[in-house]
Protein backbone atom coordinates (compact mmCIF):
# COMPACT_ATOMS: atom_id res chain seq x y z
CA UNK A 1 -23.81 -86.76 -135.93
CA UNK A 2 -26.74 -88.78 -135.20
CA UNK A 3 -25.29 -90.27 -132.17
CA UNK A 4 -23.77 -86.73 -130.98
CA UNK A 5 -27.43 -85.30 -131.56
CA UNK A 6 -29.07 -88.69 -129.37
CA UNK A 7 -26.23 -88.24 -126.76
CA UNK A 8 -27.92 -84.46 -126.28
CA UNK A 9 -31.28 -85.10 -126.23
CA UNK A 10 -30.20 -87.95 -123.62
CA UNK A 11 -28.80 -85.51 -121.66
CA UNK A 12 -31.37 -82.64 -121.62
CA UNK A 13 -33.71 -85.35 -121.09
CA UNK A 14 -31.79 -86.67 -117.62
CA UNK A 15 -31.19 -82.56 -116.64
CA UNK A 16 -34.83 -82.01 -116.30
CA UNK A 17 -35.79 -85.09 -114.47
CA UNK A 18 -35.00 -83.21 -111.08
CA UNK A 19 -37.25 -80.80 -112.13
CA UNK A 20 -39.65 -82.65 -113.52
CA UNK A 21 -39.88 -84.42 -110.17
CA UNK A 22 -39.86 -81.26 -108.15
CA UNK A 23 -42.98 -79.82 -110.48
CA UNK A 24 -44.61 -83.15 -110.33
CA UNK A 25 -44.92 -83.21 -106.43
CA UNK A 26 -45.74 -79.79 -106.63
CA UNK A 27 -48.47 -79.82 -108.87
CA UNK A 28 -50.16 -83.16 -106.34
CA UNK A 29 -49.87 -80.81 -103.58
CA UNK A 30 -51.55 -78.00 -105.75
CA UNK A 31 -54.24 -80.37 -107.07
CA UNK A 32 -54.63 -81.67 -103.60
CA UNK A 33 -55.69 -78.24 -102.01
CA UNK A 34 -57.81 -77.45 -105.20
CA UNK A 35 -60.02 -80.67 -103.80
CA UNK A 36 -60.17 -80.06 -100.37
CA UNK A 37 -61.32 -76.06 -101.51
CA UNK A 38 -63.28 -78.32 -103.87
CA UNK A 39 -64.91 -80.60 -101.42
CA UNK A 40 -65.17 -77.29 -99.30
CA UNK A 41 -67.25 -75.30 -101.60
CA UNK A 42 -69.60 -78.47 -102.06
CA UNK A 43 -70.72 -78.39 -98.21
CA UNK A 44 -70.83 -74.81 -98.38
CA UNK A 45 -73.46 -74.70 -101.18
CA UNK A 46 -75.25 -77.88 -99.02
CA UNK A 47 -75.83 -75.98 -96.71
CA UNK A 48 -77.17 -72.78 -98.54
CA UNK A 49 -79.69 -75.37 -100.05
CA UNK A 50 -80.83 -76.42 -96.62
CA UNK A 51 -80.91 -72.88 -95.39
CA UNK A 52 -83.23 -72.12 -98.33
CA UNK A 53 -85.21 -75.18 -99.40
CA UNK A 54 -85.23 -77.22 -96.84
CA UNK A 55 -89.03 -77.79 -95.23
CA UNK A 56 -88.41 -76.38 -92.12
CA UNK A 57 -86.13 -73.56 -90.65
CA UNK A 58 -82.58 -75.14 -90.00
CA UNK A 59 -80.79 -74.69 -86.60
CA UNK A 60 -77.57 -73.90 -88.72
CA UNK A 61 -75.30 -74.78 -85.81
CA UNK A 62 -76.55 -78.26 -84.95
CA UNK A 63 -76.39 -79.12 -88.50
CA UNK A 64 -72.67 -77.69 -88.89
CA UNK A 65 -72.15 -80.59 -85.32
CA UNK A 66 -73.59 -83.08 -87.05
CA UNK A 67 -71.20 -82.68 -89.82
CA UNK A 68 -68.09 -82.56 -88.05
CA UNK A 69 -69.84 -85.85 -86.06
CA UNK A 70 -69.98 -87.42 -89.21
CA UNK A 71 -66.77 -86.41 -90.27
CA UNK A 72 -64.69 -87.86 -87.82
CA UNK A 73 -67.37 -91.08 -86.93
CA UNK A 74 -66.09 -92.14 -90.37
CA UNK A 75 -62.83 -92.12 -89.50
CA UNK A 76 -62.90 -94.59 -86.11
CA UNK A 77 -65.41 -95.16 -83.17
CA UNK A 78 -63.18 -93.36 -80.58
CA UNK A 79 -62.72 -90.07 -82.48
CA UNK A 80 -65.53 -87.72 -81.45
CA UNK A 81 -66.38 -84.00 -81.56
CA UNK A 82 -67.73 -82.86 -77.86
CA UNK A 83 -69.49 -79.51 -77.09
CA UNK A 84 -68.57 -77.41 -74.33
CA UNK A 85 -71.34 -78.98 -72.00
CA UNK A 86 -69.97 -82.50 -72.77
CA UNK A 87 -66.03 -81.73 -72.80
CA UNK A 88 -66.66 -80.50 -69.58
CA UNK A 89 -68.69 -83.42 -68.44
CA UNK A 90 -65.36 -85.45 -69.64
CA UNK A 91 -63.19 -83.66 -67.57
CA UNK A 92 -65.52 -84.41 -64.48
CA UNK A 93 -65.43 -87.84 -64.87
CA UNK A 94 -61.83 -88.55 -64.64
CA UNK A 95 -61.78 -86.11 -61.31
CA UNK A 96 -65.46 -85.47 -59.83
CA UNK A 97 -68.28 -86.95 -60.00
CA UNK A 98 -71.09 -88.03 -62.25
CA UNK A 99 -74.45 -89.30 -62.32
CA UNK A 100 -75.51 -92.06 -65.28
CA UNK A 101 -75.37 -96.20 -65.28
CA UNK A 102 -71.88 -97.05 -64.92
CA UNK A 103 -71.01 -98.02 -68.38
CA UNK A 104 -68.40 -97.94 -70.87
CA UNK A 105 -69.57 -97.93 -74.30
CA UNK A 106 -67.91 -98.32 -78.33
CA UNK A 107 -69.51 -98.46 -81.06
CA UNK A 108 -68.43 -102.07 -83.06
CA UNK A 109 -69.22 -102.68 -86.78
CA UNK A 110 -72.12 -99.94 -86.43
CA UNK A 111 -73.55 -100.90 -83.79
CA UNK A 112 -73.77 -98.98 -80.14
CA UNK A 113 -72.05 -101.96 -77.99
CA UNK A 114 -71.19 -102.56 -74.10
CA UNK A 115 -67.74 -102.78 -73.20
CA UNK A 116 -68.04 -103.20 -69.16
CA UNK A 117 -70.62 -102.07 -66.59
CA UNK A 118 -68.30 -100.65 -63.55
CA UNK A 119 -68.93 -102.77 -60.61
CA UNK A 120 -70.87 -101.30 -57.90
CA UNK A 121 -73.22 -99.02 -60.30
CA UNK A 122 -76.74 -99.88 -61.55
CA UNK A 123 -75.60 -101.23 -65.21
CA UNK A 124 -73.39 -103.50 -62.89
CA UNK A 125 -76.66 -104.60 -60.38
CA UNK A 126 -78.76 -104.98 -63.62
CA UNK A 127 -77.02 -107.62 -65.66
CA UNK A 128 -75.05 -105.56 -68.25
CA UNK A 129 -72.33 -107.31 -69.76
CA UNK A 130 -69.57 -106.90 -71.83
CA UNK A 131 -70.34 -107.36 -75.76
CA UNK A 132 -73.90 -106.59 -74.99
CA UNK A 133 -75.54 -104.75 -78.17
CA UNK A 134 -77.75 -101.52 -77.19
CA UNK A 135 -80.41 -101.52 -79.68
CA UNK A 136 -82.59 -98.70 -78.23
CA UNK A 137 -82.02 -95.94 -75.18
CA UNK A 138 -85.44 -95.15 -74.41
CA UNK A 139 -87.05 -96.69 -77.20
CA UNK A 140 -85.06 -94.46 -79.46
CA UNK A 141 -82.91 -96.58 -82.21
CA UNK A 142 -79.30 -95.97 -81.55
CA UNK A 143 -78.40 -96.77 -85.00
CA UNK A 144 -77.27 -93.23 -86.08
CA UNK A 145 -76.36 -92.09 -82.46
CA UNK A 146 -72.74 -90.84 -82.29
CA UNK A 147 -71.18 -92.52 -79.32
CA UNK A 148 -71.03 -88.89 -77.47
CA UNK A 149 -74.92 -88.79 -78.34
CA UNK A 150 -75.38 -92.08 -76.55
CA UNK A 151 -73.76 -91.06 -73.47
CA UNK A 152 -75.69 -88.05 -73.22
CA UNK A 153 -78.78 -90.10 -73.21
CA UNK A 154 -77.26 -92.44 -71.05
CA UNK A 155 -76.28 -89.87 -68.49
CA UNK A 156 -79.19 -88.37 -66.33
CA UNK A 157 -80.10 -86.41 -62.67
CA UNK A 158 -79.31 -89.27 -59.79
CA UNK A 159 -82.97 -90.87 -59.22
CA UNK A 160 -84.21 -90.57 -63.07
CA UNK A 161 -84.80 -93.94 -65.38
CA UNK A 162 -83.73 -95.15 -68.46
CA UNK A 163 -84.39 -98.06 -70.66
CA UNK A 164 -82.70 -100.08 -72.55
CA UNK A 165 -82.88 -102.70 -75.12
CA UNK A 166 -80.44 -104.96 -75.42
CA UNK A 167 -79.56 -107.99 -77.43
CA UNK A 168 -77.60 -110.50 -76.42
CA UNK A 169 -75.94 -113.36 -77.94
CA UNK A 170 -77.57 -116.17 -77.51
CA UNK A 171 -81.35 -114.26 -77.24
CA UNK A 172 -84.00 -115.19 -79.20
CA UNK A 173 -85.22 -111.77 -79.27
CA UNK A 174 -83.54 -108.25 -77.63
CA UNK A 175 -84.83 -107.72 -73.93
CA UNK A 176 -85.83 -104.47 -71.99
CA UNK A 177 -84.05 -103.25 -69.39
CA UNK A 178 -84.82 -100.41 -66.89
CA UNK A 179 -82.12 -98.96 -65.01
CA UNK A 180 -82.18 -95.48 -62.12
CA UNK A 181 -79.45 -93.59 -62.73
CA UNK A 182 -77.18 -92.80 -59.76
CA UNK A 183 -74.14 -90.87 -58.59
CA UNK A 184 -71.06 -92.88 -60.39
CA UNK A 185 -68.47 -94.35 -57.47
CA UNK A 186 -65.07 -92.50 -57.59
CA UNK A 187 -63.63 -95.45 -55.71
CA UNK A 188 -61.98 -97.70 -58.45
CA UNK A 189 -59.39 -100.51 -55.96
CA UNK A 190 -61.18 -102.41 -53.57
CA UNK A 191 -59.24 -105.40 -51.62
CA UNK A 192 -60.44 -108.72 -49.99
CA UNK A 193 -57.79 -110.94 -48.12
CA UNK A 194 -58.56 -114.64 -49.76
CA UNK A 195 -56.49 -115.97 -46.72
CA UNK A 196 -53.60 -114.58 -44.26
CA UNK A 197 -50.76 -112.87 -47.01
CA UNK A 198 -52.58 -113.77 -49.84
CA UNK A 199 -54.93 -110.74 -50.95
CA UNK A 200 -57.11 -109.98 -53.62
CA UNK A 201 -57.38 -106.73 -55.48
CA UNK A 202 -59.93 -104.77 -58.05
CA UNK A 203 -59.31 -102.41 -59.78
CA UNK A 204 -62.93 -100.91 -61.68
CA UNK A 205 -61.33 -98.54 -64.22
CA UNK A 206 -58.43 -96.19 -64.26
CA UNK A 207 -59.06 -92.54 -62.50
CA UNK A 208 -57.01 -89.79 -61.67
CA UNK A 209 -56.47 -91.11 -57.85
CA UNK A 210 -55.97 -95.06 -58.73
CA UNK A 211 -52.59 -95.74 -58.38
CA UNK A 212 -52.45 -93.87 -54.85
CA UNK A 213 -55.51 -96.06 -53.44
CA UNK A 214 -53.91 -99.03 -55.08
CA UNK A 215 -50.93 -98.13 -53.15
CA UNK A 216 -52.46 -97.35 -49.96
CA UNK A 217 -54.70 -100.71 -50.44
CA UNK A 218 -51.14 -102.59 -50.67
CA UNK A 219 -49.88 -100.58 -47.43
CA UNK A 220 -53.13 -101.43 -45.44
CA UNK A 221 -53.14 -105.02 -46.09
CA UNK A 222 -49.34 -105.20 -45.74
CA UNK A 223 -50.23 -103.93 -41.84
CA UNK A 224 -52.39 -107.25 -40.99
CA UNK A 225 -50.33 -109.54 -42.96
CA UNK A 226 -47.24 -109.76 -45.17
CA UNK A 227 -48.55 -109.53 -48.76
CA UNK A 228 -47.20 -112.97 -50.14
CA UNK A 229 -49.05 -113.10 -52.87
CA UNK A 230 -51.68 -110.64 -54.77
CA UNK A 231 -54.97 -111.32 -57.14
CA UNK A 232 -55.54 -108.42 -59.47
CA UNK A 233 -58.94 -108.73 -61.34
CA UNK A 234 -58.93 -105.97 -64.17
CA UNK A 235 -62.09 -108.29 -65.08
CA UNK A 236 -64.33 -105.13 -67.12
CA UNK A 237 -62.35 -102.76 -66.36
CA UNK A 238 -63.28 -100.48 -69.60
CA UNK A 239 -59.57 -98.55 -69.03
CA UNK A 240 -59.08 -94.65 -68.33
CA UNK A 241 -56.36 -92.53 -67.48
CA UNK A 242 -53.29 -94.01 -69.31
CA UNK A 243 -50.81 -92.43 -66.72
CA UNK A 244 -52.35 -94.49 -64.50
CA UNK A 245 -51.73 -97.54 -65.83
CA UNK A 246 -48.25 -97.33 -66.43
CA UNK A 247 -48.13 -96.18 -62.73
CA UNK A 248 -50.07 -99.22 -61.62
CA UNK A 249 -47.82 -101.52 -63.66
CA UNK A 250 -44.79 -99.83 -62.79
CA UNK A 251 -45.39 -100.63 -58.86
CA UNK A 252 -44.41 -104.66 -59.66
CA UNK A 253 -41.52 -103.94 -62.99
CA UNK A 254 -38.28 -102.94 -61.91
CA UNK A 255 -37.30 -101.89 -65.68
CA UNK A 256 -37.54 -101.72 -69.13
CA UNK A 257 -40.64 -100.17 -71.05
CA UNK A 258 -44.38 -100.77 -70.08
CA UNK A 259 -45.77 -99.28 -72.92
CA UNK A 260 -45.19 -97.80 -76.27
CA UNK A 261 -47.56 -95.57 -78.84
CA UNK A 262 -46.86 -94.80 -82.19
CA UNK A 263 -48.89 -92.32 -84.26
CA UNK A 264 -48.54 -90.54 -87.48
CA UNK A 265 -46.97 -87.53 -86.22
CA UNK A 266 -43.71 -88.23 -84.83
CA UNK A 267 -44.53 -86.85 -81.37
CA UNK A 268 -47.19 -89.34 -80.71
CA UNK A 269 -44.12 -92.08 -80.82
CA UNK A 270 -43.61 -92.58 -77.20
CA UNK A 271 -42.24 -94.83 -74.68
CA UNK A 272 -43.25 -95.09 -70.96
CA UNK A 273 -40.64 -96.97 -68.57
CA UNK A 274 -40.56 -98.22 -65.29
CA UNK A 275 -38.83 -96.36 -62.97
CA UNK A 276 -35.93 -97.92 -60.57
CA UNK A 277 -36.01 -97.01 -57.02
CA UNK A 278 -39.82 -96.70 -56.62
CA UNK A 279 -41.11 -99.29 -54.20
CA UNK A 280 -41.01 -102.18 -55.17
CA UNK A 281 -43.36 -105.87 -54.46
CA UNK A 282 -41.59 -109.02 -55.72
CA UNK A 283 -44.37 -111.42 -54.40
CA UNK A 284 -45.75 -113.77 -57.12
CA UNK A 285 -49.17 -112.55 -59.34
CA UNK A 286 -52.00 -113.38 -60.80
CA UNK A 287 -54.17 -111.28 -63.03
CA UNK A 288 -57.21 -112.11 -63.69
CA UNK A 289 -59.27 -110.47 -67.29
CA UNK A 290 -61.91 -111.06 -69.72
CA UNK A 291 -63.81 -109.73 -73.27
CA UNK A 292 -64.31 -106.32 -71.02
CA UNK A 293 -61.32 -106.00 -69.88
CA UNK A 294 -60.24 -102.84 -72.27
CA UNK A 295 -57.68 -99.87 -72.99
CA UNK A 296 -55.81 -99.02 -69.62
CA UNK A 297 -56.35 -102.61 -67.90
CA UNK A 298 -54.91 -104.32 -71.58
CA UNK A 299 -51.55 -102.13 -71.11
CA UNK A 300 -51.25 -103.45 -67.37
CA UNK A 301 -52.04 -107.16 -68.43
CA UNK A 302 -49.82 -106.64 -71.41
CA UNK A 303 -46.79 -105.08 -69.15
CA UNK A 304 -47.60 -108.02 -66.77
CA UNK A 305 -47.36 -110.51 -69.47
CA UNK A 306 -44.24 -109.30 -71.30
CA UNK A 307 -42.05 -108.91 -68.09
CA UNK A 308 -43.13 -112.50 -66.84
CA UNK A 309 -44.20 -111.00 -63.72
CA UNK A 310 -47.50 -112.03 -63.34
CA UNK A 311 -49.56 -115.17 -65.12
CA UNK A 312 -52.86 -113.83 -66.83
CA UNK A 313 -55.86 -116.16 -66.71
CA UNK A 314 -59.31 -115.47 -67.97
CA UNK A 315 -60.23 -115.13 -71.58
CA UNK A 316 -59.60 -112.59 -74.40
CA UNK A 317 -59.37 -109.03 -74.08
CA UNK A 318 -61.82 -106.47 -75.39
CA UNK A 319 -58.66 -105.04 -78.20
CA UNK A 320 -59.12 -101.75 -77.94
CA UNK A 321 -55.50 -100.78 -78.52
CA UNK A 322 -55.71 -97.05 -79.74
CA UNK A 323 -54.97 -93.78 -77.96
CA UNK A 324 -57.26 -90.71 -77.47
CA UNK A 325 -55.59 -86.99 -77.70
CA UNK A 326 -58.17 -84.80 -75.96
CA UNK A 327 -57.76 -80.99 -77.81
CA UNK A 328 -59.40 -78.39 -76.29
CA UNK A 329 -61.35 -75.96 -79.12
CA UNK A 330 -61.45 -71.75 -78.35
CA UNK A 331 -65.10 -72.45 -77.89
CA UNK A 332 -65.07 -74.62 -75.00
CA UNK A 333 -65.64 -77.55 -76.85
CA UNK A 334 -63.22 -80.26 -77.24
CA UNK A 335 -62.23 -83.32 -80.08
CA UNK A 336 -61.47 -86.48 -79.22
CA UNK A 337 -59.10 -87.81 -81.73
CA UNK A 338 -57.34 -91.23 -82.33
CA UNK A 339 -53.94 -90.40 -82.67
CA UNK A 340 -51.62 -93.28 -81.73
CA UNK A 341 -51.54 -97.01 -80.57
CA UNK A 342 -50.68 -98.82 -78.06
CA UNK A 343 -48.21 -101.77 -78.13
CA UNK A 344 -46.57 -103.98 -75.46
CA UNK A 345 -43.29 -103.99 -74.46
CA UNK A 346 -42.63 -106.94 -76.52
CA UNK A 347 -44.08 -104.47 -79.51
CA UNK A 348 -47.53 -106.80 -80.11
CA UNK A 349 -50.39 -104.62 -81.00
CA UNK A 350 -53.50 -104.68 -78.69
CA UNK A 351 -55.86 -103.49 -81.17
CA UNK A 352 -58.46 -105.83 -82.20
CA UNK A 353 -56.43 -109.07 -80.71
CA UNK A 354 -56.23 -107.92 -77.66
CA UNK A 355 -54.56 -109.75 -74.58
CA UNK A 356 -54.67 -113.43 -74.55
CA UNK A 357 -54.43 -115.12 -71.56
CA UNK A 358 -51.35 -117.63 -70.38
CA UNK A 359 -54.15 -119.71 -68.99
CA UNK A 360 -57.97 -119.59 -70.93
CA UNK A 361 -60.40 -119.95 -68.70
CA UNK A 362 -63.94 -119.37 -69.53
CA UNK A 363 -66.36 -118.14 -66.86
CA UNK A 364 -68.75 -120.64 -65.93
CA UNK A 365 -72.21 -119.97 -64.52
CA UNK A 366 -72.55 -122.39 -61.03
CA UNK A 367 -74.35 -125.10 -62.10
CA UNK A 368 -77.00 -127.39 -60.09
CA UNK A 369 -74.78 -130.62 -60.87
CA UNK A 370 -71.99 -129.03 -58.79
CA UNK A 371 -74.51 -128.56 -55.58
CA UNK A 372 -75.35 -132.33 -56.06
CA UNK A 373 -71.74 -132.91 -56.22
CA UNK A 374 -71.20 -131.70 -52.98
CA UNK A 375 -74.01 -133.36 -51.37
CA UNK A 376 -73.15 -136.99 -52.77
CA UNK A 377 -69.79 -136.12 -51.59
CA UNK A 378 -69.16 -138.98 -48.58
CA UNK A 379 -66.00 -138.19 -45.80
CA UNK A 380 -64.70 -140.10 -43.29
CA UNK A 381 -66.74 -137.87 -40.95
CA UNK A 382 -70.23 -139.04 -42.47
CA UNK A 383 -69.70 -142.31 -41.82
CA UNK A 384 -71.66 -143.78 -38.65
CA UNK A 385 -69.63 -144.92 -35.25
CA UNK A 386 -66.41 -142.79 -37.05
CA UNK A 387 -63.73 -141.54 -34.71
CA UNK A 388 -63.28 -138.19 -33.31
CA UNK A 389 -60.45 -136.40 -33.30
CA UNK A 390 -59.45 -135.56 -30.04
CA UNK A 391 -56.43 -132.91 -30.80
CA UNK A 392 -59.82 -131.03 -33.01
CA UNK A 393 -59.70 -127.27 -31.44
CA UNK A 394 -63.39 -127.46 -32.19
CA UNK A 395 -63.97 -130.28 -29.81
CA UNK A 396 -61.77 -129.15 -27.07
CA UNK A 397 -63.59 -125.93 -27.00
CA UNK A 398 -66.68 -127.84 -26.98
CA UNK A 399 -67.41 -127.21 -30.58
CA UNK A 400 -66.57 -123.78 -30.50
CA UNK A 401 -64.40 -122.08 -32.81
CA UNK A 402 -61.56 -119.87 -31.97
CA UNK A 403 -62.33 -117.39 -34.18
CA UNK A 404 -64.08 -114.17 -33.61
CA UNK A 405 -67.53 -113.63 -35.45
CA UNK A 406 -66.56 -111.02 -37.62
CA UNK A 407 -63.28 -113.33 -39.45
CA UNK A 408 -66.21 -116.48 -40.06
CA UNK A 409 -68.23 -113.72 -41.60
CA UNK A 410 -65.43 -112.76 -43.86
CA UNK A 411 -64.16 -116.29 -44.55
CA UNK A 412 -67.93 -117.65 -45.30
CA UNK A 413 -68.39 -114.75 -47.89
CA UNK A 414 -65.07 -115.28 -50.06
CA UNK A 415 -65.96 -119.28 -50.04
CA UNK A 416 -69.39 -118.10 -50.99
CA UNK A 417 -67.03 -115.95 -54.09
CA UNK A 418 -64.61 -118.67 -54.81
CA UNK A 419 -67.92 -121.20 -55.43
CA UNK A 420 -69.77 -119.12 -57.64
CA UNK A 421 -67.25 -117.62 -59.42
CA UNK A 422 -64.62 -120.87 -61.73
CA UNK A 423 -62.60 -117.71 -63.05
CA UNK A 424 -61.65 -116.04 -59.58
CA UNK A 425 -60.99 -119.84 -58.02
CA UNK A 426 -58.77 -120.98 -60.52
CA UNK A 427 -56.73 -117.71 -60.25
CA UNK A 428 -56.88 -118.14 -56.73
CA UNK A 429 -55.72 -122.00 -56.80
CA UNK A 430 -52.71 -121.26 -58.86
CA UNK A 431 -51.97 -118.40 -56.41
CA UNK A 432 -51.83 -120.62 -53.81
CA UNK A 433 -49.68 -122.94 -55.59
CA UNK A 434 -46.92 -120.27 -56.52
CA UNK A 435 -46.69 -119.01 -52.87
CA UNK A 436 -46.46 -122.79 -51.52
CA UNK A 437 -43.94 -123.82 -54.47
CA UNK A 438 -42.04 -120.07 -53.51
CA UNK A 439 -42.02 -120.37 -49.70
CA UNK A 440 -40.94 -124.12 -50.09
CA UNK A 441 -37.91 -123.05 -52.54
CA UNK A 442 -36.79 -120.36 -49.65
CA UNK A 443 -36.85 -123.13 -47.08
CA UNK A 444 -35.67 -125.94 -48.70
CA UNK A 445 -31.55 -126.18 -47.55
CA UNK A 446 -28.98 -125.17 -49.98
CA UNK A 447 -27.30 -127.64 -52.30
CA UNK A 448 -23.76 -127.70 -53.10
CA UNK A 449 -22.30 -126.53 -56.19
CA UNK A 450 -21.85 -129.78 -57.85
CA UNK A 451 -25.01 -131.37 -56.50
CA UNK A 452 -26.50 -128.13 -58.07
CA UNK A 453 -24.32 -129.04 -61.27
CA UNK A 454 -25.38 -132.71 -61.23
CA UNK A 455 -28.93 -131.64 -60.53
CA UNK A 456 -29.39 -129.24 -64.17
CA UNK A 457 -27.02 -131.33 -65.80
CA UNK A 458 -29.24 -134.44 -65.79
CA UNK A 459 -32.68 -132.13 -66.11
């Protein structure tokens, strides 16, 4: 009897389970809503206490901002609530243009840091670099500035000034700086031939036109000289449009995926693939990057890097590996939100680590022992009494060159480059040495199958 009554309670017991679970995840929903309503009511009465206690009259609407600011600051740097005025400013950016210092900015462990100036704008002329910490805009502490805040200060009528305090590693103490404001350049690719087929190519940041004037750039040089061999310097590039990147990327990989996001919600899981049958450039790469090298430029380095179609040399990668959904409000205003991130097509994460390089090379400012170098440097040609070439073009022509003015120009300024700059020459070297080794592979005669045979079997 006592077993038969133990049998039934086991049973009832087991029956309600299902229930029991059902009722239990019911109830944490339940109790969940009762503490966001909670929560709710607690900024609601806040702000009844401000509207009535507070020493001065409230501006009801900036304080609600600030709130959703601080709301979503707490969450991640990138996630940001924008007003009308500055959603709109957003959307200029990426297809007009805009007047400020050319800079991308994050804020990292709390504090309002550079990520890249843009080459060609006046944070670029001034001496901004990337990981420099802005301490003050115009002597106002940027400590409790939103990043959207900072960019509004930042931004200004073409002609106006701004200063700004910056510490640097390695400073004793932070340093003014005093920048003029100008009209932002649209034009993100410039190109540089380093020598005949072998050309050089920047990109500044990703925009809505990129991958067309990186195309075109491609084209032009392709005109003058078969491209045999291309430089790309993402070197603080701060990133952009992400449709442009995988565009850019997918100009040099013939297939497979350039880059995947996964979010939360199951539509942020995406993957973006090259595309056969687009035109295609199979000539060996190099692709140069550094600590401001961020975002859009870390998904074309990473692409790059996975598919073994170009070597990456510089140093680390900024690491900012996290995508930004842009949702438009009813107001006019707009929230930036962090809602996915990015991984390579190898699936490594780029947040926080980043890209590292195939080849680490640390830029190096020129130094005066290199200039002394030089001049201690003794050729056959300094010696006293030496012989002269007599098959020399230069002598023939009676120490005229052959070329015309305009080429020497060019030629002087990129050796003028490739001196000052260890990062860009090294890239440039091993360039060289992949078009040589290439060219020489293509011309060397064909080996028979068992020479061929003979030749892996005793490598």
């Amino acid at each position: 009897m006592k077993q038969l009554i133990f049998l039934c309670s086991l049973l009832l017991v087991l029956s309600t389970i299902p229930v029991r679970a059902e009722k239990t995840a019911a109830d944490s929903s339940e109790q969940q809503q009762q503490t966001i309503y909670r929560n709710l009511e607690t900024f609601a009465n806040v702000l009844t206490l401000l509207q009535q206690h507070y020493v001065d009259e409230i501006d009801t609407r900036k304080v609600i901002i600030g709130a959703i600011n601080g709301m979503l600051t707490s969450l991640d740097p990138h996630s940001a609530y924008m007003p009308p005025e500055d959603f709109k400013e957003l959307q200029e950016e990426t297809k007009g243009s805009f007047s400020g210092i050319g800079i991308e900015i994050t804020i990292r462990d709390g504090v309002l840091t550079a990520v890249s100036p843009i080459e060609g704008t006046p944070a670029f002329a001034a001496g901004i670099q990337a990981g420099d910490q802005i301490i003050r805009i115009n002597g106002e502490l940027t400590k409790s500035m939103t990043l959207m805040d900072a960019v509004k200060k930042l931004r200004g009528k073409k002609g106006t000034k701004v200063t700004l305090t910056i510490h640097r590693q390695g400073w004793p103490e932070p340093r003014d700086f005093v920048l003029v404001r100008d009209v932002i350049p649209l034009h993100s690719v410039r190109t540089m031939p380093l020598e005949p087929g072998l050309l050089y190519a920047r990109i500044t940041n990703f925009q809505a036109n990129t991958t067309r004037d990186f195309i075109r750039a491609l084209r032009r040089a392709g005109k003058k000289h078969p491209v045999k061999g291309l430089l790309l310097d993402l070197r603080d590039n701060p990133g952009g449009l992400l449709d442009q990147a995988v565009k850019v990327a997918d100009v040099f990989i013939d297939k497979g995926i350039i880059v995947s996001t996964r979010g939360r919600d199951p539509e942020q899981n995406m993957s973006f693939k090259a595309h056969k049958g687009n035109r295609k450039y199979h000539f060996p790469m190099v692709v140069l990057v550094n600590g401001g090298s961020a975002s859009a430029s870390e998904i074309v380095a990473g692409a790059l890097q996975d598919h073994r179609r170009a070597i990456i040399i510089g140093t680390e990668t900024f690491g900012k590996g996290s995508v930004q959904t842009i949702i438009p409000m009813p107001n006019g205003a707009g929230i930036r939100l962090t809602t996915a991130r990015y991984y390579t097509p190898s699936g490594r994460s780029i947040q926080e680590t980043g890209i590292r390089p195939d080849v680490v090379v640390p830029f190096r400012e020129p130094a005066a022992t290199e200039k002394t170098a030089r001049q201690w440097s003794i050729r056959e040609k300094d010696l006293p009494h030496h012989f002269r070439n007599d098959g020399d073009n230069a002598v023939k022509n009676g120490g005229k060159g052959t070329g015309n003015a305009e080429s020497a120009g060019k030629t002087k300024k990129i050796r003028e480059r490739l001196a000052r700059d260890n990062q860009l020459r090294t890239a440039y070297i091993i360039l060289k040495s992949l078009n040589i080794v290439l060219h020489e592979d293509a011309a060397a005669p064909k080996q028979s199958s068992g020479d061929g045979q003979a030749r892996r079997n005793g490598s």
